[in-house]
C-alpha atoms as a PDB file:
ATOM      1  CA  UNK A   1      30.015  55.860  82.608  1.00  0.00           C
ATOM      2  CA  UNK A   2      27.710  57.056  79.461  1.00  0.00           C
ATOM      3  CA  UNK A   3      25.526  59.237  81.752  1.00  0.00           C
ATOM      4  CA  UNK A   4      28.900  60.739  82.391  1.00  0.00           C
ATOM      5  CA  UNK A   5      29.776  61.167  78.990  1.00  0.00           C
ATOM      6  CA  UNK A   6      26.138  62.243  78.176  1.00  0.00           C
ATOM      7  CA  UNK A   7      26.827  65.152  80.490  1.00  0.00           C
ATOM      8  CA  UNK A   8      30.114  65.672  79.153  1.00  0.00           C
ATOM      9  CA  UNK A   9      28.755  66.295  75.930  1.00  0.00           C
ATOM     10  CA  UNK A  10      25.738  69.144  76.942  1.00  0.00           C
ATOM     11  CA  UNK A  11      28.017  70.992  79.018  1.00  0.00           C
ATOM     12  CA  UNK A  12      29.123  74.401  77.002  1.00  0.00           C
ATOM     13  CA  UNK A  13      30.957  75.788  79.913  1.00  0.00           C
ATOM     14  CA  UNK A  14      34.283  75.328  78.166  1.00  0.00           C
ATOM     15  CA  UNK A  15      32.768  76.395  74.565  1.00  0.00           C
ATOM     16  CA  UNK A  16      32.012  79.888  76.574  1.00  0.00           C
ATOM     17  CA  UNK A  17      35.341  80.423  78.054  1.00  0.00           C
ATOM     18  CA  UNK A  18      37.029  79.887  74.827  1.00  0.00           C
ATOM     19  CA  UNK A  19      34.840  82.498  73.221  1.00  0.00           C
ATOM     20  CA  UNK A  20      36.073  84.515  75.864  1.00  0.00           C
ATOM     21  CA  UNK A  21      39.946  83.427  75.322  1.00  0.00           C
ATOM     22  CA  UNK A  22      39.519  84.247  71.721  1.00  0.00           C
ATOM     23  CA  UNK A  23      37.679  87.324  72.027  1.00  0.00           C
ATOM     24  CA  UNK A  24      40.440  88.699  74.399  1.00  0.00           C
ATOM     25  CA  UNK A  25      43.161  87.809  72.528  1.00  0.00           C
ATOM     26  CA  UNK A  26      41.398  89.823  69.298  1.00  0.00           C
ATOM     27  CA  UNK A  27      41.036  92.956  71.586  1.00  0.00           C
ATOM     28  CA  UNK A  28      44.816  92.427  72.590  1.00  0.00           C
ATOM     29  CA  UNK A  29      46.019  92.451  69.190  1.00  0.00           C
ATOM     30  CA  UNK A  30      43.943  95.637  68.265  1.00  0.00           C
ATOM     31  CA  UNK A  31      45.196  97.583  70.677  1.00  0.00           C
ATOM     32  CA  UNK A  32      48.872  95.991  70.497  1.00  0.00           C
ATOM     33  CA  UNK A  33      48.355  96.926  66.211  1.00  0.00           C
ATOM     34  CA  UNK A  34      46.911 100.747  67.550  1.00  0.00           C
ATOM     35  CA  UNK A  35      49.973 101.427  69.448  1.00  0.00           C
ATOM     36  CA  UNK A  36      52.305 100.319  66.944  1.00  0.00           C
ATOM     37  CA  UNK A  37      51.019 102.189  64.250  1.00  0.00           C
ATOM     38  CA  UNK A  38      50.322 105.310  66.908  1.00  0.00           C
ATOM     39  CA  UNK A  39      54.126 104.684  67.461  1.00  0.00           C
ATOM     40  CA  UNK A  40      55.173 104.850  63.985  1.00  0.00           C
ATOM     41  CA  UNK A  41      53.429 107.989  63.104  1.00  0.00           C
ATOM     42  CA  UNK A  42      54.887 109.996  66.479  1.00  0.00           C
ATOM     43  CA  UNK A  43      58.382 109.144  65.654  1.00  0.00           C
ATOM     44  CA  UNK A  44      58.107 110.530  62.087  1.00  0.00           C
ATOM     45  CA  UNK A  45      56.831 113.290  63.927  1.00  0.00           C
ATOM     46  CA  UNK A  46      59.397 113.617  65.575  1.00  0.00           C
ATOM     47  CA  UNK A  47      61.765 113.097  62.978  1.00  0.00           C
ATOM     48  CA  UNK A  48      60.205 116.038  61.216  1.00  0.00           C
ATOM     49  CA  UNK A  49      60.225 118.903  63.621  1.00  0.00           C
ATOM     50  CA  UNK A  50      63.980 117.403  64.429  1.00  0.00           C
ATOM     51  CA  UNK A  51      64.772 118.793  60.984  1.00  0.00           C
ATOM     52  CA  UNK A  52      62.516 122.304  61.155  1.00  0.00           C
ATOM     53  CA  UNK A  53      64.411 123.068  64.488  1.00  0.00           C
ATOM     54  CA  UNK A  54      67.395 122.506  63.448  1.00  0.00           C
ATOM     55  CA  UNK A  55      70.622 121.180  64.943  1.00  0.00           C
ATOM     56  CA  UNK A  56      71.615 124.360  66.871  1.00  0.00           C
ATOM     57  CA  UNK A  57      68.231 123.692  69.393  1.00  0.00           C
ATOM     58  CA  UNK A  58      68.531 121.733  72.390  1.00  0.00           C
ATOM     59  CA  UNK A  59      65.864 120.256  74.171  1.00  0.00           C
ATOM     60  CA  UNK A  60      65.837 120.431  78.240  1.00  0.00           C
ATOM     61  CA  UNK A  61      63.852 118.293  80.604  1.00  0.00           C
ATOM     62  CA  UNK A  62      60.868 119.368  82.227  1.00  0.00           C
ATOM     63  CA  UNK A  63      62.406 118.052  85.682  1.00  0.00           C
ATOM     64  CA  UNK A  64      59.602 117.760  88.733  1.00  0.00           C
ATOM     65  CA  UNK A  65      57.147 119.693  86.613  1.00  0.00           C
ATOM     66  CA  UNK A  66      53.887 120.321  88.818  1.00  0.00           C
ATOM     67  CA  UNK A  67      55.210 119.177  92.313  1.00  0.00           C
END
Protein backbone atom coordinates (compact mmCIF):
# COMPACT_ATOMS: atom_id res chain seq x y z
CA UNK A 1 0.00 0.00 0.00
CA UNK A 2 2.88 2.86 0.40
CA UNK A 3 4.58 1.76 -2.87
CA UNK A 4 1.15 2.59 -4.13
CA UNK A 5 0.95 5.79 -2.63
CA UNK A 6 4.68 6.43 -3.48
CA UNK A 7 3.56 6.17 -7.08
CA UNK A 8 0.60 8.11 -6.49
CA UNK A 9 2.57 10.89 -5.47
CA UNK A 10 5.33 11.06 -8.72
CA UNK A 11 2.70 10.70 -11.14
CA UNK A 12 2.01 14.38 -12.86
CA UNK A 13 -0.35 13.01 -15.36
CA UNK A 14 -3.27 14.77 -13.72
CA UNK A 15 -1.08 18.07 -12.90
CA UNK A 16 -0.72 18.14 -16.98
CA UNK A 17 -4.28 17.75 -17.86
CA UNK A 18 -5.30 20.42 -15.55
CA UNK A 19 -2.83 22.78 -17.15
CA UNK A 20 -4.56 21.87 -20.11
CA UNK A 21 -8.25 22.38 -18.51
CA UNK A 22 -7.12 25.74 -17.36
CA UNK A 23 -5.37 26.82 -20.32
CA UNK A 24 -8.54 26.04 -22.44
CA UNK A 25 -10.85 27.57 -20.43
CA UNK A 26 -8.48 31.03 -20.62
CA UNK A 27 -8.57 30.74 -24.51
CA UNK A 28 -12.47 30.26 -24.20
CA UNK A 29 -12.98 33.29 -22.32
CA UNK A 30 -10.76 35.41 -24.74
CA UNK A 31 -12.46 34.65 -27.52
CA UNK A 32 -16.03 34.57 -25.71
CA UNK A 33 -14.68 38.54 -24.31
CA UNK A 34 -13.52 39.22 -28.39
CA UNK A 35 -16.89 38.52 -29.65
CA UNK A 36 -18.69 40.40 -27.16
CA UNK A 37 -16.90 43.41 -27.47
CA UNK A 38 -16.73 42.75 -31.57
CA UNK A 39 -20.57 42.59 -30.94
CA UNK A 40 -20.91 45.74 -29.15
CA UNK A 41 -19.02 47.85 -31.53
CA UNK A 42 -21.11 46.37 -34.84
CA UNK A 43 -24.38 47.18 -33.33
CA UNK A 44 -23.41 50.83 -32.67
CA UNK A 45 -22.51 50.56 -36.10
CA UNK A 46 -25.35 49.80 -36.97
CA UNK A 47 -27.16 52.07 -34.93
CA UNK A 48 -25.28 54.84 -36.66
CA UNK A 49 -25.77 54.37 -40.34
CA UNK A 50 -29.61 53.53 -39.11
CA UNK A 51 -29.71 57.26 -38.40
CA UNK A 52 -27.52 58.61 -41.70
CA UNK A 53 -30.03 56.57 -43.89
CA UNK A 54 -32.76 57.63 -42.57
CA UNK A 55 -36.22 56.22 -41.89
CA UNK A 56 -37.56 56.48 -45.49
CA UNK A 57 -34.74 53.47 -46.59
CA UNK A 58 -35.62 49.99 -46.47
CA UNK A 59 -33.36 47.28 -46.42
CA UNK A 60 -34.13 43.99 -48.70
CA UNK A 61 -32.65 40.56 -48.33
CA UNK A 62 -30.04 39.29 -50.39
CA UNK A 63 -32.23 35.98 -50.93
CA UNK A 64 -30.08 32.82 -52.56
CA UNK A 65 -27.25 35.20 -53.34
CA UNK A 66 -24.48 33.16 -55.36
CA UNK A 67 -26.47 29.87 -56.08
Amino acid sequence: MIKFFKNFSKDEDGAVTVDWVVLTAAVVGLGVAGVASVNTGITGLATKIGTEVGTTATVTSLGTLGQ
